[in-house]
Every structure is written in structure tokens, then in C-alpha cells.
N, C-alpha and C. Protein backbone atom coordinates (compact mmCIF):
# COMPACT_ATOMS: atom_id res chain seq x y z
N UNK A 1 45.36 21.59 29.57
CA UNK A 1 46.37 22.61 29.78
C UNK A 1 46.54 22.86 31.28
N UNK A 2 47.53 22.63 31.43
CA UNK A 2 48.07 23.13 33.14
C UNK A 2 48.36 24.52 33.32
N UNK A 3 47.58 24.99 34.22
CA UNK A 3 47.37 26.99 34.63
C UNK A 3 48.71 27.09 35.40
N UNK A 4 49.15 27.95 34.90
CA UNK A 4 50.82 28.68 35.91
C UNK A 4 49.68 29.74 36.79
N UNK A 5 50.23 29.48 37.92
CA UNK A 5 50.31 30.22 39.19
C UNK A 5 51.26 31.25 39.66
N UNK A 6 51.14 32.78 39.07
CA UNK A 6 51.97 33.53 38.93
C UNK A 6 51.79 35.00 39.98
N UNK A 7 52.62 35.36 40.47
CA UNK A 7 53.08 35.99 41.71
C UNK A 7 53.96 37.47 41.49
N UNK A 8 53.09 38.61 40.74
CA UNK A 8 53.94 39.90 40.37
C UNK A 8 54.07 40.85 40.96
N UNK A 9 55.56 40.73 41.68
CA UNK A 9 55.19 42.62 42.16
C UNK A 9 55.76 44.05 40.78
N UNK A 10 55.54 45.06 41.40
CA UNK A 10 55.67 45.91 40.44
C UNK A 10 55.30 45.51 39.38
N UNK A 11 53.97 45.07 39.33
CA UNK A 11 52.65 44.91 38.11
C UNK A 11 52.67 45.25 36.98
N UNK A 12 52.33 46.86 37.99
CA UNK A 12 52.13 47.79 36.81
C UNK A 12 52.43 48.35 35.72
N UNK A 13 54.05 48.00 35.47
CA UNK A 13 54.39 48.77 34.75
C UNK A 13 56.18 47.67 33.85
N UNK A 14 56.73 47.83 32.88
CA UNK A 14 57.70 47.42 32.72
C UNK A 14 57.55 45.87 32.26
N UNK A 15 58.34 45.77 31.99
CA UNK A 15 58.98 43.96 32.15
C UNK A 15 57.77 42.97 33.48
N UNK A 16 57.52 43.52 34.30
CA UNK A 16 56.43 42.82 35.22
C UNK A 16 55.17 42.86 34.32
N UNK A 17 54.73 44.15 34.19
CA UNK A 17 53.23 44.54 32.91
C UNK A 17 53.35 43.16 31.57
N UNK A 18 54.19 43.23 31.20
CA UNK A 18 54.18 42.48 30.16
C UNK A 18 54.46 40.83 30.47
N UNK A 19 54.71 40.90 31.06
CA UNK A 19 54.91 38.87 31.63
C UNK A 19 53.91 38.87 32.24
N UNK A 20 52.77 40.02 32.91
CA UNK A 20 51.21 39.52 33.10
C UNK A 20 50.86 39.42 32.09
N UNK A 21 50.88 39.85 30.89
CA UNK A 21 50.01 39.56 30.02
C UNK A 21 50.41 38.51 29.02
N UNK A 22 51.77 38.28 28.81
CA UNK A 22 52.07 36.63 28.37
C UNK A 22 51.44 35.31 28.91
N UNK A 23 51.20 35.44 30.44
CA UNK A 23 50.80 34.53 31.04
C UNK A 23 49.52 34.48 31.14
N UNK A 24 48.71 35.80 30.77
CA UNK A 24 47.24 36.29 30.71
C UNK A 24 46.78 35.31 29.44
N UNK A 25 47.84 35.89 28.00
CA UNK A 25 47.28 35.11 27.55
C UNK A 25 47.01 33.56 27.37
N UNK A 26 47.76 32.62 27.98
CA UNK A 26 48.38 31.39 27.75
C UNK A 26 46.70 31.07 29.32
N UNK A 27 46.34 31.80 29.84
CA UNK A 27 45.45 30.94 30.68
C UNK A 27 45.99 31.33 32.53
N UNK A 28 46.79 31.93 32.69
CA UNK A 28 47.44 31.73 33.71
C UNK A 28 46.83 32.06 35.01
N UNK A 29 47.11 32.39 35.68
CA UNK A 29 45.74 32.52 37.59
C UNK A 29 47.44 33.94 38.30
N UNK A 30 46.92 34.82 38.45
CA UNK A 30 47.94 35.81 38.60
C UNK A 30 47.57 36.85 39.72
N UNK A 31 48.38 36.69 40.64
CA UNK A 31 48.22 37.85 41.64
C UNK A 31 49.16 39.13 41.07
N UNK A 32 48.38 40.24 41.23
CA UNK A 32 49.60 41.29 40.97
C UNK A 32 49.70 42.43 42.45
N UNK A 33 50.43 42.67 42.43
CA UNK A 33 51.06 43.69 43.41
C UNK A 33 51.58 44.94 43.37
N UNK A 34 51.08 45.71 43.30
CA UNK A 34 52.00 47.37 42.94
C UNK A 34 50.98 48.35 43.71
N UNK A 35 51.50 49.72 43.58
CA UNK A 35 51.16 50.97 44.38
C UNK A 35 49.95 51.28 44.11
N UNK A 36 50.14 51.41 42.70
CA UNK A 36 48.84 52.17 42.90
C UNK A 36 47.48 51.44 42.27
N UNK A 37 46.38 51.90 43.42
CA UNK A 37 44.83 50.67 42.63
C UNK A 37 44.40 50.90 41.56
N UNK A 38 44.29 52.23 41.66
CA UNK A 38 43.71 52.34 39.68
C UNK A 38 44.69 51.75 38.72
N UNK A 39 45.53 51.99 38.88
CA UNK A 39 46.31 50.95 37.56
C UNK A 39 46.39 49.65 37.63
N UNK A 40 46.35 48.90 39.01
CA UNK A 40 45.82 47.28 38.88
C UNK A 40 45.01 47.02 38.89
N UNK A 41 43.52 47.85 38.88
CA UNK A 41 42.49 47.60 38.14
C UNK A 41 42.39 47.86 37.16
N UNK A 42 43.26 48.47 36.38
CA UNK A 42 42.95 49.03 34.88
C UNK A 42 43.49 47.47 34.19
N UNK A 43 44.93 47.43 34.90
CA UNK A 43 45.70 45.99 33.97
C UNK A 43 44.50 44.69 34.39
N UNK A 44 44.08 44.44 35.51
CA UNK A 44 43.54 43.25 35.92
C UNK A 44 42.65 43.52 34.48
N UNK A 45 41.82 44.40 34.30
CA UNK A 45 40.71 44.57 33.22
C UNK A 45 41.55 44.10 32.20
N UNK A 46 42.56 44.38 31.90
CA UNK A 46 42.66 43.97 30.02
C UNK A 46 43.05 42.37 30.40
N UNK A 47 43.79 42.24 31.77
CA UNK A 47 44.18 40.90 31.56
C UNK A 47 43.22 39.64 31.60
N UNK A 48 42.03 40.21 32.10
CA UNK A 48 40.98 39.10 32.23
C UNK A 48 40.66 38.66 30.82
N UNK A 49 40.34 39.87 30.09
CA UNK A 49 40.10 40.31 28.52
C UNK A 49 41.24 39.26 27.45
N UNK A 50 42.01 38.95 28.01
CA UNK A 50 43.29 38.43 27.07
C UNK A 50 43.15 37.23 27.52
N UNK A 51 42.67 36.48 28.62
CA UNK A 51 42.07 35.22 28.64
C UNK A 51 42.41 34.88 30.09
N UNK A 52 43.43 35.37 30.83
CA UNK A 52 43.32 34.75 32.90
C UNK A 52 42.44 34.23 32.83
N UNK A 53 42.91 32.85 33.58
CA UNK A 53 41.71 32.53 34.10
C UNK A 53 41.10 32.94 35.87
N UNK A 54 42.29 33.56 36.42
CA UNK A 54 42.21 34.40 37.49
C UNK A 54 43.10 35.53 37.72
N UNK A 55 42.52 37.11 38.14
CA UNK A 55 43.45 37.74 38.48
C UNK A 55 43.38 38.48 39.95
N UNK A 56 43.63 38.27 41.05
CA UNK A 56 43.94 39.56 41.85
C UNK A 56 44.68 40.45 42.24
N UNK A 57 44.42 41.23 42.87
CA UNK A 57 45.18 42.47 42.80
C UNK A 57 45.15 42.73 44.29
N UNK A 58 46.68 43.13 45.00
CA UNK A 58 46.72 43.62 45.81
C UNK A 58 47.97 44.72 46.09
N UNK A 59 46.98 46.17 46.00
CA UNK A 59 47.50 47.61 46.20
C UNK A 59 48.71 47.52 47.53
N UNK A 60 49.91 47.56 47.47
CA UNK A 60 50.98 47.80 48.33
C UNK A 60 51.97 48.41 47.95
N UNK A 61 52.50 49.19 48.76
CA UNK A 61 54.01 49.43 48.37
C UNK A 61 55.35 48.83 48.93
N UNK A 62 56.16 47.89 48.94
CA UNK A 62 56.83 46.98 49.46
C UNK A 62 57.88 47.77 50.19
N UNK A 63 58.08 48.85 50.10
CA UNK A 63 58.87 49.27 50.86
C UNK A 63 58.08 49.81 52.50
N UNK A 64 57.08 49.51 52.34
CA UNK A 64 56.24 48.93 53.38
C UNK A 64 56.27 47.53 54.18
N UNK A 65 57.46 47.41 54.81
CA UNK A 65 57.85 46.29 55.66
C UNK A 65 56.99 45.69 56.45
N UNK A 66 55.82 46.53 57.43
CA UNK A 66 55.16 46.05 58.03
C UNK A 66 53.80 45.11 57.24
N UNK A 67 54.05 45.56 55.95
CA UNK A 67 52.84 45.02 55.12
C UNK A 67 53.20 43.44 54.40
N UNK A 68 54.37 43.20 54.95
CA UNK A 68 55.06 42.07 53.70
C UNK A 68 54.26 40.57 54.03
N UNK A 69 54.06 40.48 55.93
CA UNK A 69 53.27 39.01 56.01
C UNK A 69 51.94 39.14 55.63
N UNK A 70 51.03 40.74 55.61
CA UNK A 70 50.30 40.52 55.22
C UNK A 70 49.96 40.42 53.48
N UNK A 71 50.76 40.52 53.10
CA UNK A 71 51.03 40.66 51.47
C UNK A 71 50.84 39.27 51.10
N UNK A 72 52.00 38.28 51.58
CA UNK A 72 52.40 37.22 51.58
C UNK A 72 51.05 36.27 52.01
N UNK A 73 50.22 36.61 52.83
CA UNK A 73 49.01 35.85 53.86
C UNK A 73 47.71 35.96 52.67
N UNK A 74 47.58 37.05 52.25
CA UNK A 74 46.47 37.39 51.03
C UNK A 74 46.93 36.84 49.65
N UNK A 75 48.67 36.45 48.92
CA UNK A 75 48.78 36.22 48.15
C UNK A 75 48.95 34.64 47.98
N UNK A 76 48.82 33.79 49.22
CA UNK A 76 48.52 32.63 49.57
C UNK A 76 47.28 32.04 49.69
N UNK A 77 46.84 33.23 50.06
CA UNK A 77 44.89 33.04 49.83
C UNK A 77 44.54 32.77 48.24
N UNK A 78 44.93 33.88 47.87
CA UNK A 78 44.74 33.80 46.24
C UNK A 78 44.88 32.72 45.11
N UNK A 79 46.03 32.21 45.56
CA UNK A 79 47.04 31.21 44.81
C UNK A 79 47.60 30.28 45.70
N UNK A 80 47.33 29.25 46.06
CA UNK A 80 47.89 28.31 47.29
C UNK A 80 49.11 27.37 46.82
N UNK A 81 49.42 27.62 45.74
CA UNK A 81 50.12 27.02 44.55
C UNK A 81 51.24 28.15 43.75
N UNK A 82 52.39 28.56 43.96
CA UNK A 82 52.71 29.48 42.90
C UNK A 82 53.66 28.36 42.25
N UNK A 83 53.57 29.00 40.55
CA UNK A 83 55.15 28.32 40.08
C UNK A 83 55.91 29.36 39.53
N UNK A 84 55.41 31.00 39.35
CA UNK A 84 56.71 32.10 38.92
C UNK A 84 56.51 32.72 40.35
N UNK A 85 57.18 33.36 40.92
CA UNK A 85 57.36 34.81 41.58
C UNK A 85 58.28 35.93 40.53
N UNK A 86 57.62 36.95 40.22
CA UNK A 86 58.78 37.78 39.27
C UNK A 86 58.52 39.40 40.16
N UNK A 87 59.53 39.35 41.04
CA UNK A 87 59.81 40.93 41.42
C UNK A 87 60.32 41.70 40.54
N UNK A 88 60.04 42.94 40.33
CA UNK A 88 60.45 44.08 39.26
C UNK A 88 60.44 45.46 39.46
């Protein structure tokens, strides 16, 4: 099975929440991105649980401009490989 390399902002919640966990379950390696940390540690937890085979998490708010290369620099670390990006 070939792992998707998947790239979420607004994680937490919506249409993003739920295509982590489609891809959670199928095996997938997933950075997520949203505001607040307790809730991408709460989702990283169920999504490991549903089968990822990787998840990290990095707390930002994108309307935080000065944060975007470093967003981009850590979510390249993570995943050196993406094949979704899904903004939401």
C-alpha cells in the first residue's frame, strides 16, 4: 500500500476534520495545522487510533503572515513528499 502524504490546514474542525480521518484511516502520514493545540492534540489522538501511520501537528493561525515560511519549513520537515494540500 502506498501512504498519501497529506497537508491540512483548518484541521480542526469541518470538511478538513473529516478528510483527516478518511486518510487516517486508509494509512495516511498527515500534517495538520489549525489554532488551537488542544484540539490538534485531541484529533492527532483519535487519528493515530484509526490507523496514521504519521501525524503532526502544527498550532498556527494563518492569518499570521509572518508565520507562513515557517509553517511551510516545519511542514516540509514532516512530510518531504506531499500528494493532498486541503485548505479549509
Amino acid at each position: 500500500m502506498r501512504l498519501t502524504n497529506v497537508l491540512i490546514f483548518g484541521a480542526t474542525s469541518g470538511i478538513a476534520a473529516a478528510t483527516a480521518q478518511r486518510y487516517a484511516e486508509s494509512g495516511g502520514r498527515l500534517v495538520l495545522v489549525a489554532r488551537d493545540p488542544a484540539r490538534l492534540d485531541i484529533l492527532a489522538a483519535d487519528l493515530r487510533v484509526l490507523g496514521a501511520a504519521q501525524v503532526d501537528v502544527l498550532a498556527a493561525d494563518l492569518a499570521d503572515t509572518e508565520r507562513h515560511a515557517e509553517l511551510i519549513t516545519a511542514a516540509k520537515d514532516a512530510l518531504p513528499q506531499l500528494d493532498v494540500v486541503l485548505v479549509a
